[in-house]
N, C-alpha and C. Protein backbone atom coordinates (compact mmCIF):
# COMPACT_ATOMS: atom_id res chain seq x y z
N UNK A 1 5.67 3.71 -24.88
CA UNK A 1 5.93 2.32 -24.62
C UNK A 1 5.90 2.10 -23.10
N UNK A 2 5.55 0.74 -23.00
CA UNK A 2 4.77 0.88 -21.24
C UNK A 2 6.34 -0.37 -21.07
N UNK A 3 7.14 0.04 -19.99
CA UNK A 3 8.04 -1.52 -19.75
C UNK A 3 7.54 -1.78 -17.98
N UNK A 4 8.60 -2.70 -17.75
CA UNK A 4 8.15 -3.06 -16.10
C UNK A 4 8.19 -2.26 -14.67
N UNK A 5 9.23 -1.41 -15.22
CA UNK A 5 8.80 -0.54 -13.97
C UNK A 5 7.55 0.36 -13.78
N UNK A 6 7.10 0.75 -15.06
CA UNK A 6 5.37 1.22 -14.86
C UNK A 6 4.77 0.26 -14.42
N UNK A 7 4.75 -0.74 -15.33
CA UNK A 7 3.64 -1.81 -14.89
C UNK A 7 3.80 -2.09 -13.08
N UNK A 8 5.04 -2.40 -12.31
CA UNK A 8 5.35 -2.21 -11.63
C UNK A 8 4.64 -0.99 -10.15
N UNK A 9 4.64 0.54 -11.46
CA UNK A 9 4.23 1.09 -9.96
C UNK A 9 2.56 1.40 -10.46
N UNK A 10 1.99 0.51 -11.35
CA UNK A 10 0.91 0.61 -11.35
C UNK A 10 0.46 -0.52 -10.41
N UNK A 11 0.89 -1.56 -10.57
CA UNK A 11 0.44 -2.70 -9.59
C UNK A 11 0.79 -2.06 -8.16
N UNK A 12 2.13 -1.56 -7.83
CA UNK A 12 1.93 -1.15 -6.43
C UNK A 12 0.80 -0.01 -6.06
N UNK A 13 0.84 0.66 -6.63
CA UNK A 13 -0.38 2.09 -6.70
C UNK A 13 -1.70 1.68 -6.03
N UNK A 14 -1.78 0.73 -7.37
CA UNK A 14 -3.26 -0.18 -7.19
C UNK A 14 -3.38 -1.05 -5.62
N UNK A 15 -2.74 -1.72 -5.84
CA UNK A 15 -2.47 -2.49 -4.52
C UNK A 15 -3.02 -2.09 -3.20
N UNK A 16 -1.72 -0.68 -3.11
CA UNK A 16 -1.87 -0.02 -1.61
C UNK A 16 -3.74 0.01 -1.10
N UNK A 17 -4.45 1.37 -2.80
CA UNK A 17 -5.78 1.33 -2.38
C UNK A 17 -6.42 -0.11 -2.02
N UNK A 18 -6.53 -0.76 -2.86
CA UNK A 18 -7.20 -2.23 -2.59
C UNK A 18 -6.91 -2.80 -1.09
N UNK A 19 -5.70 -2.75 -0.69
CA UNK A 19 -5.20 -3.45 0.59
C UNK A 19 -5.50 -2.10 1.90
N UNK A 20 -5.63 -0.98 1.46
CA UNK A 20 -6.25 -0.33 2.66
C UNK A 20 -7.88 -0.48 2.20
N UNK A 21 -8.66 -0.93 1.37
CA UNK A 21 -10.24 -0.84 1.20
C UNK A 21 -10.13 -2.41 2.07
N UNK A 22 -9.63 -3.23 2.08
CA UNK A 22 -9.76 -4.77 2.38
C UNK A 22 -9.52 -4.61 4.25
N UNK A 23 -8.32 -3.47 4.07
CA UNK A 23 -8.30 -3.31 5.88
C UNK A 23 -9.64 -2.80 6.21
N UNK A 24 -10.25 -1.86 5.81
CA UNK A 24 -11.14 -1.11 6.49
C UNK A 24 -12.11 -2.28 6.16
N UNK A 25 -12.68 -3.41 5.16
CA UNK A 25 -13.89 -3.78 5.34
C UNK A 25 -13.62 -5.31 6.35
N UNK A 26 -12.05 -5.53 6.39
CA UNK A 26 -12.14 -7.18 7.46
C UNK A 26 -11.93 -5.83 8.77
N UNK A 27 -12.33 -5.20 8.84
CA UNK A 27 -12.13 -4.67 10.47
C UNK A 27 -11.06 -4.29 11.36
N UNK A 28 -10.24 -4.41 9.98
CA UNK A 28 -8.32 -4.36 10.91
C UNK A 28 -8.33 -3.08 11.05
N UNK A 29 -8.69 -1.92 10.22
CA UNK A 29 -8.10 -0.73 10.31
C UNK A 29 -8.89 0.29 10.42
N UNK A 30 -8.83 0.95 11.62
CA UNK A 30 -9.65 1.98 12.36
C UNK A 30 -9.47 2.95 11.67
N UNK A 31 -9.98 4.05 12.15
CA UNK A 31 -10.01 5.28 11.55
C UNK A 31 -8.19 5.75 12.02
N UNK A 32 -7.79 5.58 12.83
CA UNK A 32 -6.41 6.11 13.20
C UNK A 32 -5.31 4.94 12.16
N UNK A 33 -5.47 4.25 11.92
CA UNK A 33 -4.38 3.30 11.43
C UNK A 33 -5.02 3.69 9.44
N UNK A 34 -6.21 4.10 9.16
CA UNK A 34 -6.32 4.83 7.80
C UNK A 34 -5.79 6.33 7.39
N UNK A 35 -5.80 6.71 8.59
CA UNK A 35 -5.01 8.06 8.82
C UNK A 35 -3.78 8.06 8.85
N UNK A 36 -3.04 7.10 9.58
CA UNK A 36 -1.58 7.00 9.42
C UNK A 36 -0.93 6.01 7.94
N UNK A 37 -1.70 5.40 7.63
CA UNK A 37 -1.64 4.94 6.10
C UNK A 37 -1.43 6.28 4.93
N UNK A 38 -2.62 6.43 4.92
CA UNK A 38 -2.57 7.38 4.03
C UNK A 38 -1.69 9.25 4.27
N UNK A 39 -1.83 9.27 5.85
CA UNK A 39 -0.37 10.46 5.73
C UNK A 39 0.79 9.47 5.70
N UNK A 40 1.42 8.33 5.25
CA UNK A 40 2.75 7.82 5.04
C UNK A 40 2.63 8.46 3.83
N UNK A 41 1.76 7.70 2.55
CA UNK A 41 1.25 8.18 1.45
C UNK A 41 1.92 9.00 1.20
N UNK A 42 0.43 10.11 1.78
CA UNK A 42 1.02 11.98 1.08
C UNK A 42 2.42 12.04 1.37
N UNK A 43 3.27 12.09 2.41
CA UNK A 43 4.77 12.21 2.69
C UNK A 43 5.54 11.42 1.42
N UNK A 44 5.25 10.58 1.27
CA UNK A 44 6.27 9.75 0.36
C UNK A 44 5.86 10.32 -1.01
N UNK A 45 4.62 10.66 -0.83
CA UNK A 45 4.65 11.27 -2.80
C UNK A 45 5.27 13.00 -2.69
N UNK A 46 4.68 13.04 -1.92
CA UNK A 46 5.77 15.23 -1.33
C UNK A 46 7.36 14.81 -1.47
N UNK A 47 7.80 13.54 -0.67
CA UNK A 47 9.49 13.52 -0.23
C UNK A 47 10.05 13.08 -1.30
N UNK A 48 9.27 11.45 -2.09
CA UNK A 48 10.55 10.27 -2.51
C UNK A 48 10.68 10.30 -4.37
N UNK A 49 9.70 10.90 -4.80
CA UNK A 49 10.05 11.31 -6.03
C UNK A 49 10.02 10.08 -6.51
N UNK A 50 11.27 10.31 -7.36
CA UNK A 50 11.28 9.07 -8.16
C UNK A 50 11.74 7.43 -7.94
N UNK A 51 11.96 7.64 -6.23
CA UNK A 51 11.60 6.38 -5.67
C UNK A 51 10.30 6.26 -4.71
N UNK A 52 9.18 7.00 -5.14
CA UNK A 52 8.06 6.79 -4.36
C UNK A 52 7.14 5.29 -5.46
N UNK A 53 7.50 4.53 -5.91
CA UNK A 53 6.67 3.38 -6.27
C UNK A 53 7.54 2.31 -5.16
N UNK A 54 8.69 1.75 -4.53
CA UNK A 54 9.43 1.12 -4.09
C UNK A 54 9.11 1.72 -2.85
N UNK A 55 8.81 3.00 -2.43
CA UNK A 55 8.25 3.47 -1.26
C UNK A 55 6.88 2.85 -0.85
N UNK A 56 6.24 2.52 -1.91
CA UNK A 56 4.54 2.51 -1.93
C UNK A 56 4.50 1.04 -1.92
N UNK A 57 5.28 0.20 -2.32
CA UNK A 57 5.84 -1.15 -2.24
C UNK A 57 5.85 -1.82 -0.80
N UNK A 58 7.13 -0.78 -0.04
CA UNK A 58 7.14 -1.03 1.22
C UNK A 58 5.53 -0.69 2.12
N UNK A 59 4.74 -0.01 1.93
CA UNK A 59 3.75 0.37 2.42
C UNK A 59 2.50 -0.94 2.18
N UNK A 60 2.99 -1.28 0.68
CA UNK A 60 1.78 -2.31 0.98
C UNK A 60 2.13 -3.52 1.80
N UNK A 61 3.28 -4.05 1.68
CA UNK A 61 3.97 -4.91 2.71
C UNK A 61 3.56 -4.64 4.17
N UNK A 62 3.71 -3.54 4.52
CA UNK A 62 3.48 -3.17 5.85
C UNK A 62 1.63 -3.45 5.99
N UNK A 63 0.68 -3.16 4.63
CA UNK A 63 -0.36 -3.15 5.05
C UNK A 63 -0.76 -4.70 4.70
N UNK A 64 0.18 -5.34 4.35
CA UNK A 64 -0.65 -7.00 3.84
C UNK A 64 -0.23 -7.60 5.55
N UNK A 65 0.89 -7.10 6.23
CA UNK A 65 0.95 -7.56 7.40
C UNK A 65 0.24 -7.47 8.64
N UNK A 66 0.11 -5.80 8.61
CA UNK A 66 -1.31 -5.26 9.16
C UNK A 66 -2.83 -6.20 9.11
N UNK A 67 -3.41 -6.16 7.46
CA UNK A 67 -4.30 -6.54 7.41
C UNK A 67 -4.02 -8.02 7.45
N UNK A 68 -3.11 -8.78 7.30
CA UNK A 68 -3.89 -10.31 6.73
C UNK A 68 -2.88 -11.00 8.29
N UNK A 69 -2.38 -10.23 9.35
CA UNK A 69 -1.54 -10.57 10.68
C UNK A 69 -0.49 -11.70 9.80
N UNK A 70 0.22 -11.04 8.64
CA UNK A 70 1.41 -11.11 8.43
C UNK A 70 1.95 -12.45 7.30
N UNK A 71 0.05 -13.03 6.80
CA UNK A 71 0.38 -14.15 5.52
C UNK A 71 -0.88 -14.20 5.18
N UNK A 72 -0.76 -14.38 3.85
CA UNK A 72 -1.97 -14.48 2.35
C UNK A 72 -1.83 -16.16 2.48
N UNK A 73 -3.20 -16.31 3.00
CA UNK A 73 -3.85 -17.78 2.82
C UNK A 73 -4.35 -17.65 1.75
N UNK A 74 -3.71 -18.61 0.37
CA UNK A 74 -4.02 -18.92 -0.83
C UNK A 74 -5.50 -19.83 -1.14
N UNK A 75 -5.34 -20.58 0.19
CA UNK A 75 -6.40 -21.66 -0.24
C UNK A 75 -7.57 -21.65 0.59
């Protein structure tokens, strides 16, 4: 049985990749800022266990601010 916290760290999971593929193609994120993305990543899945989806949460936050300079224009 699937409840919301999967669904949860499947949407964050998903997310992170999508929002670092969107940095690298609008030009925000160099090769050093994909490198420090993704070693937060590996660390948080090695360290936070069974709070690494709420970890990966905070990461996409950090990368929607990164990439979009800190708000999602809807329209």
């Amino acid at each position: 049985m699937i409840g919301a916290p999967v669904i949860g760290a499947f949407v964050a999971f998903w997310a992170f990749w999508v929002l670092l593929l969107a940095g690298v193609l609008r030009g925000e994120l160099g090769l050093r800022g994909i490198l420090v993305f993704l070693a937060l990543w590996v660390i948080g899945y090695s360290a936070f266990g069974l709070f690494f989806t709420s970890y990966v949460a905070a990461l996409d936050i950090a990368l929607v601010f990164t990439v979009f300079h800190g708000d999602v224009h809807l329209t």
